[in-house]
PDB file of N, CA and C in Angstrom:
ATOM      1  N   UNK A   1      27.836  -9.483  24.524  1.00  0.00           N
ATOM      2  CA  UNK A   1      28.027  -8.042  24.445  1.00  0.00           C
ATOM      3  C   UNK A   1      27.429  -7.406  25.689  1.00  0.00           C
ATOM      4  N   UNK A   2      27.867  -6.758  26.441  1.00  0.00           N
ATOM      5  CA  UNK A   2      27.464  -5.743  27.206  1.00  0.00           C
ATOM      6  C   UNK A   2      26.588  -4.872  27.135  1.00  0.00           C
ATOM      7  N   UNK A   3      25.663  -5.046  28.181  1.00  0.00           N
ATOM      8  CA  UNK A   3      24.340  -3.910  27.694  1.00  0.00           C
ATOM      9  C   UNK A   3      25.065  -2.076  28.169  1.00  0.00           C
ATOM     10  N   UNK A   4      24.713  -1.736  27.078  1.00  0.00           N
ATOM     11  CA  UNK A   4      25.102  -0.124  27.555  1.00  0.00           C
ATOM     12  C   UNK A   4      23.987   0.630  27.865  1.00  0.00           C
ATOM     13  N   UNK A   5      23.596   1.751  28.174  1.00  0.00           N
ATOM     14  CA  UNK A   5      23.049   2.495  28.706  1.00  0.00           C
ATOM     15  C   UNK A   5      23.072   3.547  27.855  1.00  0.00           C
ATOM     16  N   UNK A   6      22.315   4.797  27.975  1.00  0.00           N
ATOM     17  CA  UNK A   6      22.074   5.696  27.295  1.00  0.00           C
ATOM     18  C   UNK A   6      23.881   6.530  27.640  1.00  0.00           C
ATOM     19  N   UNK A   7      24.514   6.589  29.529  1.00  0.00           N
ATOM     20  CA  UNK A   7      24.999   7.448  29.503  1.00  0.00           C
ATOM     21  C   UNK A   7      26.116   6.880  29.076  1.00  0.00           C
ATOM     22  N   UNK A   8      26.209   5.879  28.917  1.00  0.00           N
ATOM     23  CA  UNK A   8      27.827   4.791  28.386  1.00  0.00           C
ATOM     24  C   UNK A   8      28.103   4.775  26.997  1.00  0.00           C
ATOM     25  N   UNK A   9      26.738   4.765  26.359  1.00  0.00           N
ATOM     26  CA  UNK A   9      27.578   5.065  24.906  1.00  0.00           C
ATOM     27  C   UNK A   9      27.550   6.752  24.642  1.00  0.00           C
ATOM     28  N   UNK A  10      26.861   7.535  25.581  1.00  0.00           N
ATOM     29  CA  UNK A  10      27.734   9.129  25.426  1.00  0.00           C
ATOM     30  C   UNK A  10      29.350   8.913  25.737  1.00  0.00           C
ATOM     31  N   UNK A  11      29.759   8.434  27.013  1.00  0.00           N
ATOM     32  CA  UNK A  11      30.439   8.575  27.560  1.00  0.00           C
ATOM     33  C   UNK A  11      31.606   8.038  26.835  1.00  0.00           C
ATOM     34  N   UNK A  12      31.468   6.839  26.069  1.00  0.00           N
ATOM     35  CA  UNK A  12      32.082   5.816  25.517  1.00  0.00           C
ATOM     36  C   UNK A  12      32.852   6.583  23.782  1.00  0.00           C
ATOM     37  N   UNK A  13      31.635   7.572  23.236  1.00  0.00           N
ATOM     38  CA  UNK A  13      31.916   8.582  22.150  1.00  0.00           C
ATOM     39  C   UNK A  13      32.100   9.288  22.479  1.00  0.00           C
ATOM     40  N   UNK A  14      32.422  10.102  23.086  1.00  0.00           N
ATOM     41  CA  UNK A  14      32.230  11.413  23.383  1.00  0.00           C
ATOM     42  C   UNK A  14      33.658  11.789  24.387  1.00  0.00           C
ATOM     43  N   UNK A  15      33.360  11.472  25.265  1.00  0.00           N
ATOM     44  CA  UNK A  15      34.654  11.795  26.742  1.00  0.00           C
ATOM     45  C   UNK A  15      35.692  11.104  26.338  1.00  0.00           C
ATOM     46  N   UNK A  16      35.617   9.639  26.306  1.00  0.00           N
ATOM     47  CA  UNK A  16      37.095   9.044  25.918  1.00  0.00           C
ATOM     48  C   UNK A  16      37.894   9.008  24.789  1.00  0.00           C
ATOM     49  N   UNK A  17      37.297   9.935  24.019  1.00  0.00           N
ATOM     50  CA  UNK A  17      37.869  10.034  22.845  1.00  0.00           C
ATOM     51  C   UNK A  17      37.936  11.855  21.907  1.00  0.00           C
ATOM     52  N   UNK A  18      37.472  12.116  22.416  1.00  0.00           N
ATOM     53  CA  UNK A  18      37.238  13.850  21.997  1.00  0.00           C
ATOM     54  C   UNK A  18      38.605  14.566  21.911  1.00  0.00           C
ATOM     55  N   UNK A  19      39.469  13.963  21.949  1.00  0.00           N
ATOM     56  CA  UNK A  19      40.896  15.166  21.561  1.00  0.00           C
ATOM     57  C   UNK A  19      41.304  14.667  20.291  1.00  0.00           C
ATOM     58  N   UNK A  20      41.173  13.700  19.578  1.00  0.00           N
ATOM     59  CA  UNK A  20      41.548  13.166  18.026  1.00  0.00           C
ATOM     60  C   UNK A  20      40.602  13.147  17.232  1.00  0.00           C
ATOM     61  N   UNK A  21      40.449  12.904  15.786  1.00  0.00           N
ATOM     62  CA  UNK A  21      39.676  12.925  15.192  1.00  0.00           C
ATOM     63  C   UNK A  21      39.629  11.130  14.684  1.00  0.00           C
ATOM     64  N   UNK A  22      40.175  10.080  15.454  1.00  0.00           N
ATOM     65  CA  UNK A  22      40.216   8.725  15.419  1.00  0.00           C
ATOM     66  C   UNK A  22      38.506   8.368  15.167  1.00  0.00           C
ATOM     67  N   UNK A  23      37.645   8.383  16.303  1.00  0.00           N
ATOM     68  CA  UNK A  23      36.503   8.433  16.003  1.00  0.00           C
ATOM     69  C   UNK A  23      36.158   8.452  14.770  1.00  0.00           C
ATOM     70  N   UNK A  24      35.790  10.035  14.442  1.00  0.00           N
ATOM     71  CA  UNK A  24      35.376  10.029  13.050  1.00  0.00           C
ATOM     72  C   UNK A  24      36.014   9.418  12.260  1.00  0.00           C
ATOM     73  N   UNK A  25      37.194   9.004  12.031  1.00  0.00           N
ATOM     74  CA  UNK A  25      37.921   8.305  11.097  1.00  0.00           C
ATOM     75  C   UNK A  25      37.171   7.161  11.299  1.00  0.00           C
ATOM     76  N   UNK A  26      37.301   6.247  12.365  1.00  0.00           N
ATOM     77  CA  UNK A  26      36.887   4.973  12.503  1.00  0.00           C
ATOM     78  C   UNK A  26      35.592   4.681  11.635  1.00  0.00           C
ATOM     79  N   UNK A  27      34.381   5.841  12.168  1.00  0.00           N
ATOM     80  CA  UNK A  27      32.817   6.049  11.546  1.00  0.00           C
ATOM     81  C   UNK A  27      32.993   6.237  10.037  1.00  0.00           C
ATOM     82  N   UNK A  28      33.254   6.828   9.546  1.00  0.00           N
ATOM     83  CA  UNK A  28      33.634   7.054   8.491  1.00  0.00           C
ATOM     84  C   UNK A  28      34.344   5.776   7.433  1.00  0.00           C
ATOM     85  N   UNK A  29      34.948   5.112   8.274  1.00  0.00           N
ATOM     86  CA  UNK A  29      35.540   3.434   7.398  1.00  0.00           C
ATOM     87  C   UNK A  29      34.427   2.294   7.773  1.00  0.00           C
ATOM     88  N   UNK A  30      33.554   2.849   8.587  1.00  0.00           N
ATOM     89  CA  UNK A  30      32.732   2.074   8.886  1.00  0.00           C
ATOM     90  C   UNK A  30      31.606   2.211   7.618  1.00  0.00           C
ATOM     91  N   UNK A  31      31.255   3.930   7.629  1.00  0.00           N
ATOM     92  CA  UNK A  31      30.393   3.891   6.206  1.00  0.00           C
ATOM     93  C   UNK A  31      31.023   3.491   5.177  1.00  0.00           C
ATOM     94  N   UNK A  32      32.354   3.151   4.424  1.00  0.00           N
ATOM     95  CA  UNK A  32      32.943   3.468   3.521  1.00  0.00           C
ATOM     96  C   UNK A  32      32.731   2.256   3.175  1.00  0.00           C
ATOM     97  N   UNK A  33      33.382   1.164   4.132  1.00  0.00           N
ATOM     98  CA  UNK A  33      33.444   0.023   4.004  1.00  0.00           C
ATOM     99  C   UNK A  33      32.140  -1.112   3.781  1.00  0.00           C
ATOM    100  N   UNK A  34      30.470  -0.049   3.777  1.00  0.00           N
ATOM    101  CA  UNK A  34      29.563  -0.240   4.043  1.00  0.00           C
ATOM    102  C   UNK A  34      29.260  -1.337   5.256  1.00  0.00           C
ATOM    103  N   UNK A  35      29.854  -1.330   6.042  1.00  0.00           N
ATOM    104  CA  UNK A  35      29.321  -2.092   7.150  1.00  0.00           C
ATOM    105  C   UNK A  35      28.090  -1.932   8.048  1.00  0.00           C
ATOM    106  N   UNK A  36      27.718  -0.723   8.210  1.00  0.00           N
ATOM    107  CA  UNK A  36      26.265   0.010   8.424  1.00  0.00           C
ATOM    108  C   UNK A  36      25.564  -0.386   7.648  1.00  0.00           C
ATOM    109  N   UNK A  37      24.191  -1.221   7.900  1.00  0.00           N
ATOM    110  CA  UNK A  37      23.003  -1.420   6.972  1.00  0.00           C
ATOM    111  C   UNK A  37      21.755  -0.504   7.346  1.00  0.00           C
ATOM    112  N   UNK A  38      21.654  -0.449   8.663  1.00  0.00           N
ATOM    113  CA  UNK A  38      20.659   0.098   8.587  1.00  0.00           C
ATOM    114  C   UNK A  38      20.554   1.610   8.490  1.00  0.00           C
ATOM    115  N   UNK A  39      19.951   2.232   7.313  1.00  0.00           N
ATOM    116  CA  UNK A  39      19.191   3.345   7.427  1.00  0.00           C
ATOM    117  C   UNK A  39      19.539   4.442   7.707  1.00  0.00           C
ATOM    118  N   UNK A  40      18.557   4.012   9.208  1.00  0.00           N
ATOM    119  CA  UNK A  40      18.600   4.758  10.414  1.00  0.00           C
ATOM    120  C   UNK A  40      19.870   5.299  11.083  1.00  0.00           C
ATOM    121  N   UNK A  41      20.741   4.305  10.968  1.00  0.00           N
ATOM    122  CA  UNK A  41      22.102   4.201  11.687  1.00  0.00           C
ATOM    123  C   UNK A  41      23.202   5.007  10.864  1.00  0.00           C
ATOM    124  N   UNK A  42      22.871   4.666   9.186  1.00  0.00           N
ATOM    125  CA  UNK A  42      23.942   5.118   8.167  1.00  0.00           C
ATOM    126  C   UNK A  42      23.672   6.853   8.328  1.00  0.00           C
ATOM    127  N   UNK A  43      22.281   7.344   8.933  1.00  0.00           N
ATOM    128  CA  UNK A  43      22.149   8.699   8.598  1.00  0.00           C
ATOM    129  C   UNK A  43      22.691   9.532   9.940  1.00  0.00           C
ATOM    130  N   UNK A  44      22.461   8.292  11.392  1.00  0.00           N
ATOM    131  CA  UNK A  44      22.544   9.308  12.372  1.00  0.00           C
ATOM    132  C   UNK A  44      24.601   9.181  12.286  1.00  0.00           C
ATOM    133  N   UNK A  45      25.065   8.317  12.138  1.00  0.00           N
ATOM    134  CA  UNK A  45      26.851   7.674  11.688  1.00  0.00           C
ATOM    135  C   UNK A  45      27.247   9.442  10.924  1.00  0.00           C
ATOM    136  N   UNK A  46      26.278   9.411   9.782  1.00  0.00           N
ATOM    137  CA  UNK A  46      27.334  10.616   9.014  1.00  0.00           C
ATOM    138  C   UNK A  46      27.031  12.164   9.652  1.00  0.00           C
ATOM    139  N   UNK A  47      25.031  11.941  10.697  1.00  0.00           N
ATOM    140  CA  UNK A  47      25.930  13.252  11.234  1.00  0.00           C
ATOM    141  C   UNK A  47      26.522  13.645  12.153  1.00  0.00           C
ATOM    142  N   UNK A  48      26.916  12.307  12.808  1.00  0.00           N
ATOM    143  CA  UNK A  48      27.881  12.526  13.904  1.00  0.00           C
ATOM    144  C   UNK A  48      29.304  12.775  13.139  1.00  0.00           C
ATOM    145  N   UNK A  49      29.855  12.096  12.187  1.00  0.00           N
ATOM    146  CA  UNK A  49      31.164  12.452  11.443  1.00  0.00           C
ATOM    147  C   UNK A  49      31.268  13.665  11.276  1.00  0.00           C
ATOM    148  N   UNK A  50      30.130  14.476  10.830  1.00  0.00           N
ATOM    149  CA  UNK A  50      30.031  16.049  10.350  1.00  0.00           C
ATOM    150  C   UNK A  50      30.502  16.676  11.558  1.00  0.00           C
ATOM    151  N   UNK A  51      29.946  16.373  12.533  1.00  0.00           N
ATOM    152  CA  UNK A  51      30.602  17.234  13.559  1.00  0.00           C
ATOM    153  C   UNK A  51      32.336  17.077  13.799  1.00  0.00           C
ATOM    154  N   UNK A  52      32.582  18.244  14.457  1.00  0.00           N
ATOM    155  CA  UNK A  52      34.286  17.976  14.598  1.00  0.00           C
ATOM    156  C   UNK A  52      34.397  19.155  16.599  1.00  0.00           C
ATOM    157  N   UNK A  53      35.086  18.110  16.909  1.00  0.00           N
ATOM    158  CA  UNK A  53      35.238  16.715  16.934  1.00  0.00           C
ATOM    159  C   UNK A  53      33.752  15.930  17.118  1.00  0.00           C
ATOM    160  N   UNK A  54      33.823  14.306  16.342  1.00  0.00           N
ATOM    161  CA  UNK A  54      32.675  13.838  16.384  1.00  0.00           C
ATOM    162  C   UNK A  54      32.524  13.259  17.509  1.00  0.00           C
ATOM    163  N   UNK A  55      31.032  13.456  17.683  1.00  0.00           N
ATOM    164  CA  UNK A  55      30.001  12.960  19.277  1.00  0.00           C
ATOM    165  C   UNK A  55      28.377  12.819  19.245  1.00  0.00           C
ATOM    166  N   UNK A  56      27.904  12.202  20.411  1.00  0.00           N
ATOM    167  CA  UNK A  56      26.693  12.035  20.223  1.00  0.00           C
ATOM    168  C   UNK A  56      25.655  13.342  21.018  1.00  0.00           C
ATOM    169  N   UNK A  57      26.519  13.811  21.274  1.00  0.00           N
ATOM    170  CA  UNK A  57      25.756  15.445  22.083  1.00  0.00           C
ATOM    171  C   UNK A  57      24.406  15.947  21.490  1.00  0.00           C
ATOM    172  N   UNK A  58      24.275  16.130  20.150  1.00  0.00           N
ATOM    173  CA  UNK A  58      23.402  16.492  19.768  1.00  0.00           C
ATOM    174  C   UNK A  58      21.990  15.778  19.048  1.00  0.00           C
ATOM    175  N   UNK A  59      22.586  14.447  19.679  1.00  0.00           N
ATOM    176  CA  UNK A  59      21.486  13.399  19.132  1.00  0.00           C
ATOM    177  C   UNK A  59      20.359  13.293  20.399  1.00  0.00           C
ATOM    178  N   UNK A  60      19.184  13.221  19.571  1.00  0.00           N
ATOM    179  CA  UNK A  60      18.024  12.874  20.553  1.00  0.00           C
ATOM    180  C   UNK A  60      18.598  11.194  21.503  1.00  0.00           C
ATOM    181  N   UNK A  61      18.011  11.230  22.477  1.00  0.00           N
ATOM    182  CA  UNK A  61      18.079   9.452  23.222  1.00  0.00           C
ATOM    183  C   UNK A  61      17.662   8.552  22.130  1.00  0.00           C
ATOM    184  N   UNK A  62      16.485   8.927  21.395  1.00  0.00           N
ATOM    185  CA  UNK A  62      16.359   7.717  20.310  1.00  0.00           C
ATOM    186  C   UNK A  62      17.227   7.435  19.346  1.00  0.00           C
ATOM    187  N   UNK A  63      18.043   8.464  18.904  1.00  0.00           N
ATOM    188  CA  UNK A  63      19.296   8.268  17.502  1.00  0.00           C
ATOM    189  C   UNK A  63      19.985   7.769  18.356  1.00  0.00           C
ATOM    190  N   UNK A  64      20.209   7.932  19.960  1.00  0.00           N
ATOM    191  CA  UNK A  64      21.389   7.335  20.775  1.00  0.00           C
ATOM    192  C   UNK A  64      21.067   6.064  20.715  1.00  0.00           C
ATOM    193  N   UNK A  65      19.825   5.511  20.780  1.00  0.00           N
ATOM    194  CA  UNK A  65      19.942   4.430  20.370  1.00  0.00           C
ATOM    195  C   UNK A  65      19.760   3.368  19.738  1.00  0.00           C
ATOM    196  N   UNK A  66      20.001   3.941  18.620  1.00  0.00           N
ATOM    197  CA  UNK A  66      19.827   3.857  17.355  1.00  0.00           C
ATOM    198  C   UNK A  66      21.454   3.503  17.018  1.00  0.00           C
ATOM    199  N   UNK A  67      21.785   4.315  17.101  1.00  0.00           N
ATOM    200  CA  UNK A  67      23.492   4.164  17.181  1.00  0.00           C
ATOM    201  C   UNK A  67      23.666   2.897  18.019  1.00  0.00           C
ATOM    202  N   UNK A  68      23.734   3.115  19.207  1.00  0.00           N
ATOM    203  CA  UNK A  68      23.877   2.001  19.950  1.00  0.00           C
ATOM    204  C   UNK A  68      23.582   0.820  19.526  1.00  0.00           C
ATOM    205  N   UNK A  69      22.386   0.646  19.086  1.00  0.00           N
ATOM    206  CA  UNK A  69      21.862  -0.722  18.799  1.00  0.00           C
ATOM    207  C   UNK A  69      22.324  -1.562  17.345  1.00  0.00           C
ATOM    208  N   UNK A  70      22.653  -0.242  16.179  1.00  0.00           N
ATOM    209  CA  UNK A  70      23.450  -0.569  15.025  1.00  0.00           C
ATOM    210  C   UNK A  70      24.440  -0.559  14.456  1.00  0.00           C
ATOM    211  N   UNK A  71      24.990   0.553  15.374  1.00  0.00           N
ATOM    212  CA  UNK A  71      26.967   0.908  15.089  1.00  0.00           C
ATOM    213  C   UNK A  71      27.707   0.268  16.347  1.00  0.00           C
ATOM    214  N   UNK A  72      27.023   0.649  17.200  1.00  0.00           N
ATOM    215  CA  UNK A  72      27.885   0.179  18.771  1.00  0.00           C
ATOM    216  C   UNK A  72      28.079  -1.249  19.029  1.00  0.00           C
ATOM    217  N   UNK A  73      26.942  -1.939  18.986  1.00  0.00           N
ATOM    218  CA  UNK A  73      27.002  -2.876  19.335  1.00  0.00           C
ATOM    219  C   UNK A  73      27.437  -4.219  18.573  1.00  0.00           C
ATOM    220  N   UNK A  74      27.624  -4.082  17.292  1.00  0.00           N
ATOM    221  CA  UNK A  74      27.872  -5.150  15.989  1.00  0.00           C
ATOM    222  C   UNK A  74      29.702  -4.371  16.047  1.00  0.00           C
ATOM    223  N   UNK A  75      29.647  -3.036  16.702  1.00  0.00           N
ATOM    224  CA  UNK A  75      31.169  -2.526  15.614  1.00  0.00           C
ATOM    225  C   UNK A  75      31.893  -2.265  16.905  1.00  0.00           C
ATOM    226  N   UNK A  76      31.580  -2.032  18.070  1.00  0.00           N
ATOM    227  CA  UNK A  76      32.482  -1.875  19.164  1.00  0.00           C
ATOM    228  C   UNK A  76      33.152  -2.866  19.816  1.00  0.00           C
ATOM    229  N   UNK A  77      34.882  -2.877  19.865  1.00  0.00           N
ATOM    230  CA  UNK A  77      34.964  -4.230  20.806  1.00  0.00           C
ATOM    231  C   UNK A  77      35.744  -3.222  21.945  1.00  0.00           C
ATOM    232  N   UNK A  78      35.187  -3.097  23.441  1.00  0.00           N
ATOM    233  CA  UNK A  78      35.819  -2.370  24.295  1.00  0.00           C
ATOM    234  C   UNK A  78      37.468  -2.749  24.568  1.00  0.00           C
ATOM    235  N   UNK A  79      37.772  -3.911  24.954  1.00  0.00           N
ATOM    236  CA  UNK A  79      38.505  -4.347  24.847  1.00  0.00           C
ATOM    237  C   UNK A  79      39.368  -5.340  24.343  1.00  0.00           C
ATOM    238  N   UNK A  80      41.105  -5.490  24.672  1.00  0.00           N
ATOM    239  CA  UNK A  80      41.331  -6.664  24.153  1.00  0.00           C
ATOM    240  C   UNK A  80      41.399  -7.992  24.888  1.00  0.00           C
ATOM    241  N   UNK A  81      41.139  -8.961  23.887  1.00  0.00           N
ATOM    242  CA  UNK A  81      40.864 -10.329  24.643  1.00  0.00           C
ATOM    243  C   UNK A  81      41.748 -10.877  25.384  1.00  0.00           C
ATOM    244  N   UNK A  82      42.955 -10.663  25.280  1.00  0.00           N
ATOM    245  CA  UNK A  82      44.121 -11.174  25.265  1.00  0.00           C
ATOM    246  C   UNK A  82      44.564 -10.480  26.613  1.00  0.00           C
ATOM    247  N   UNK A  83      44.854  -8.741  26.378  1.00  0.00           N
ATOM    248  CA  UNK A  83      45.290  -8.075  27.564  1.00  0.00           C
ATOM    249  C   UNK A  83      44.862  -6.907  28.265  1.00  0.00           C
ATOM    250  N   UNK A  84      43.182  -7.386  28.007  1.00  0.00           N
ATOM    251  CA  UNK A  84      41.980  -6.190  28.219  1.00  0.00           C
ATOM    252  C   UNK A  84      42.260  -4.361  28.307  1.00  0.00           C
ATOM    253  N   UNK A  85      43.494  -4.297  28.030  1.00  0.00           N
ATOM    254  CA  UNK A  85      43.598  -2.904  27.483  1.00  0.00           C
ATOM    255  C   UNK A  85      42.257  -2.447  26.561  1.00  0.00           C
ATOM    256  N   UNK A  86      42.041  -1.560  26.677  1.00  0.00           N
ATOM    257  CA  UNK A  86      41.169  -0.534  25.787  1.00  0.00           C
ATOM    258  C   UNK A  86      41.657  -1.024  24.097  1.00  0.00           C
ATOM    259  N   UNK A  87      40.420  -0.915  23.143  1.00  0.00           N
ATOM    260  CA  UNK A  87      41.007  -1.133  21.889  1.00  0.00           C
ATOM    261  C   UNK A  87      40.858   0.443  21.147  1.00  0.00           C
ATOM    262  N   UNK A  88      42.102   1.063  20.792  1.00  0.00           N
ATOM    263  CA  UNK A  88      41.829   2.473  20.079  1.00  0.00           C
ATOM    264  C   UNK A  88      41.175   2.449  18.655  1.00  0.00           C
ATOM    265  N   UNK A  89      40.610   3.128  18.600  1.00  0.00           N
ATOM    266  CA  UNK A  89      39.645   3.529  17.503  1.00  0.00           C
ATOM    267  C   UNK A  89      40.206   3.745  16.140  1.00  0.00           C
ATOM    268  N   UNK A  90      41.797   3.539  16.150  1.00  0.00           N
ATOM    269  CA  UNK A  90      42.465   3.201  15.003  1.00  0.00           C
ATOM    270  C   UNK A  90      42.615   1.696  14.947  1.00  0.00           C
ATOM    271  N   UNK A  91      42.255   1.154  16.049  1.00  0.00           N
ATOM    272  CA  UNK A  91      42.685  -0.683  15.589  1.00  0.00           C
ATOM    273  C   UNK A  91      41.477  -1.191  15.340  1.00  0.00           C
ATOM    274  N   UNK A  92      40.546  -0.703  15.850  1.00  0.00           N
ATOM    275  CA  UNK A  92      39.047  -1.111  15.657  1.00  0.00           C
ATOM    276  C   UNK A  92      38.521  -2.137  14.547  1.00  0.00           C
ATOM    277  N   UNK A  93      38.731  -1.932  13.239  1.00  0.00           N
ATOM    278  CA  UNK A  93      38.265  -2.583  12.534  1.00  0.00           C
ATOM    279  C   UNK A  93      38.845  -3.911  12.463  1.00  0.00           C
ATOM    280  N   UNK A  94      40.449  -4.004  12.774  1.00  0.00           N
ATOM    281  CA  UNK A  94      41.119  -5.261  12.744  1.00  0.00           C
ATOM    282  C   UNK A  94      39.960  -6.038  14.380  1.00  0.00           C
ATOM    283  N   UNK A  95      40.132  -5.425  15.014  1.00  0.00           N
ATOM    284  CA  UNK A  95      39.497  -5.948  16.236  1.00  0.00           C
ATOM    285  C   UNK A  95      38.144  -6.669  16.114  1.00  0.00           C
ATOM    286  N   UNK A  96      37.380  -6.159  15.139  1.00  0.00           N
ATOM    287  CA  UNK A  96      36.260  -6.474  14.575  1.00  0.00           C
ATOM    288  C   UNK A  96      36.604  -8.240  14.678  1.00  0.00           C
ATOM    289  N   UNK A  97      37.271  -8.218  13.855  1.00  0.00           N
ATOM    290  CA  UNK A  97      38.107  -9.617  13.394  1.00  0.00           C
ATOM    291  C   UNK A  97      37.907 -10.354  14.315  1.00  0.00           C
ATOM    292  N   UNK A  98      39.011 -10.342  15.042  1.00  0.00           N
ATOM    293  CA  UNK A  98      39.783 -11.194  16.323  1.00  0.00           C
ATOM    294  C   UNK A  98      39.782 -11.140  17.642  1.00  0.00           C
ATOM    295  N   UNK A  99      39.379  -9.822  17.955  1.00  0.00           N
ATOM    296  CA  UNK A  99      39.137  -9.165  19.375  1.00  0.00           C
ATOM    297  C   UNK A  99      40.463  -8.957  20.298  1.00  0.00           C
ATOM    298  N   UNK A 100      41.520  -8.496  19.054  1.00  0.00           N
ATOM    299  CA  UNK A 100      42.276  -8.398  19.447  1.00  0.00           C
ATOM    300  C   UNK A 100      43.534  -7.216  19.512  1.00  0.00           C
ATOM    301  N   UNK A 101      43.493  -6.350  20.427  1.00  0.00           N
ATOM    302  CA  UNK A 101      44.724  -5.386  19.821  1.00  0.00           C
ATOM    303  C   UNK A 101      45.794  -5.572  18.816  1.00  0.00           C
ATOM    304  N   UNK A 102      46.376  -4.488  18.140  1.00  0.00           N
ATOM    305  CA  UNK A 102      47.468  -4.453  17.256  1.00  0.00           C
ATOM    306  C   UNK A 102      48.562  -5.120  18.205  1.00  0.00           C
ATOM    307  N   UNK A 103      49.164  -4.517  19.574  1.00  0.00           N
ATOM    308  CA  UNK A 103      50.351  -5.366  20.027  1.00  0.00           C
ATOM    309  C   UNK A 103      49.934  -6.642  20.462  1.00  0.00           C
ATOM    310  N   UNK A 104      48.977  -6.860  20.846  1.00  0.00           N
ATOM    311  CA  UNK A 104      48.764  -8.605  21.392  1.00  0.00           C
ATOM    312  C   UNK A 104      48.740  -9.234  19.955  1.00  0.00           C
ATOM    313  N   UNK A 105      48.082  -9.339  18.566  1.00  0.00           N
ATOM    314  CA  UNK A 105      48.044  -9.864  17.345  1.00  0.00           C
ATOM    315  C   UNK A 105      49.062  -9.981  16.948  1.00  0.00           C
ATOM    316  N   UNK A 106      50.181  -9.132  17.186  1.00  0.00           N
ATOM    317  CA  UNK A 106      51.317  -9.337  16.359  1.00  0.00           C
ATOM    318  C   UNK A 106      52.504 -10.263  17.385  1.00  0.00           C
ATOM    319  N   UNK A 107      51.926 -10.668  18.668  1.00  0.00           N
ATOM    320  CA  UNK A 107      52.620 -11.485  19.664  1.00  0.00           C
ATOM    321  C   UNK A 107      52.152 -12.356  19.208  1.00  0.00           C
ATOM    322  N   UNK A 108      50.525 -12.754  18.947  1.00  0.00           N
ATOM    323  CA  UNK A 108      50.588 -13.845  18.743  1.00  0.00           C
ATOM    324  C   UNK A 108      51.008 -14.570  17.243  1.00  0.00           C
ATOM    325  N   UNK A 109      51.139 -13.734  16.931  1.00  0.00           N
ATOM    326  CA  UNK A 109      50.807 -13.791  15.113  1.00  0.00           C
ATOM    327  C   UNK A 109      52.712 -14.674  15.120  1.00  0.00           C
ATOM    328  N   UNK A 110      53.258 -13.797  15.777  1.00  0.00           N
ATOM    329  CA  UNK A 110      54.564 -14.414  15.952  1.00  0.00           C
ATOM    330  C   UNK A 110      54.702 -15.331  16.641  1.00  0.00           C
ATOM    331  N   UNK A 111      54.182 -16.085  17.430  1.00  0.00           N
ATOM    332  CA  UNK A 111      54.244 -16.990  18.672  1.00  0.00           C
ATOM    333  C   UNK A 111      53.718 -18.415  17.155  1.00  0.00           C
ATOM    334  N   UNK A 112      52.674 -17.763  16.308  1.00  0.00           N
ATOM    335  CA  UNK A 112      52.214 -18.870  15.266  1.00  0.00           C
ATOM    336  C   UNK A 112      53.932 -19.812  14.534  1.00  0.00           C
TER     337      UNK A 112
END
C-alpha cells in the first residue's frame, strides 16, 4: 500500500471526487456493511457522510488520520490492476475483492 500523506488523502476525498455523492455512498456501504471496526474511524466515516458533498475539510490532521489509517488504507484500491485506470467509488467494494475494475473483471471473467 502506498504511504499517503496528510495532503493526498484530502486530495484523494475531497478534489477528485466532490461533484457526486459516490463517496458518501461508497462510506456509507462501508458502515453498513460493517467493515469499519474501529471506533474512532466508524465516528469520524459518519461525519464525513453527514456532510454533502462528503469530505475531509473539516476534520482535525488527527481524524485525517485516523481515516487514513482505518478507512483508507484497508478500503482504498487507487487503481486497477489490470489497466491502472482510477477505480470509481461505485466499483470500490468489488475492487476490495480483486483489485480490479468493473470493465477489466468482466474481460476477464469472460476470457475464464
Amino acid at each position: 500500500m502506498q504511504k499517503y500523506n496528510l495532503d493526498d488523502v484530502k486530495r484523494i476525498f475531497t478534489e477528485d471526487h466532490d461533484e457526486d455523492q459516490s463517496l458518501k455512498n461508497y462510506l456509507d456501504d462501508l458502515l453498513a456493511l460493517d467493515y469499519i471496526e474501529d471506533e474512532r474511524a466508524i465516528g469520524i466515516t459518519k461525519k464525513i457522510t453527514n456532510q454533502v458533498p462528503a469530505n475531509l475539510n473539516d476534520l482535525s490532521p488527527s481524524q485525517v488520520y485516523v481515516f487514513r489509517d482505518y478507512v483508507m488504507k484497508p478500503y482504498y484500491v487507487e487503481s486497477c490492476k489490470f489497466c491502472s485506470m482510477p477505480i470509481p467509488w461505485t466499483e470500490m467494494i468489488s475492487a476490495l475483492e480483486d483489485g480490479y475494475c468493473a470493465h477489466c473483471r468482466h474481460i476477464l471473467e469472460k476470457d475464464e
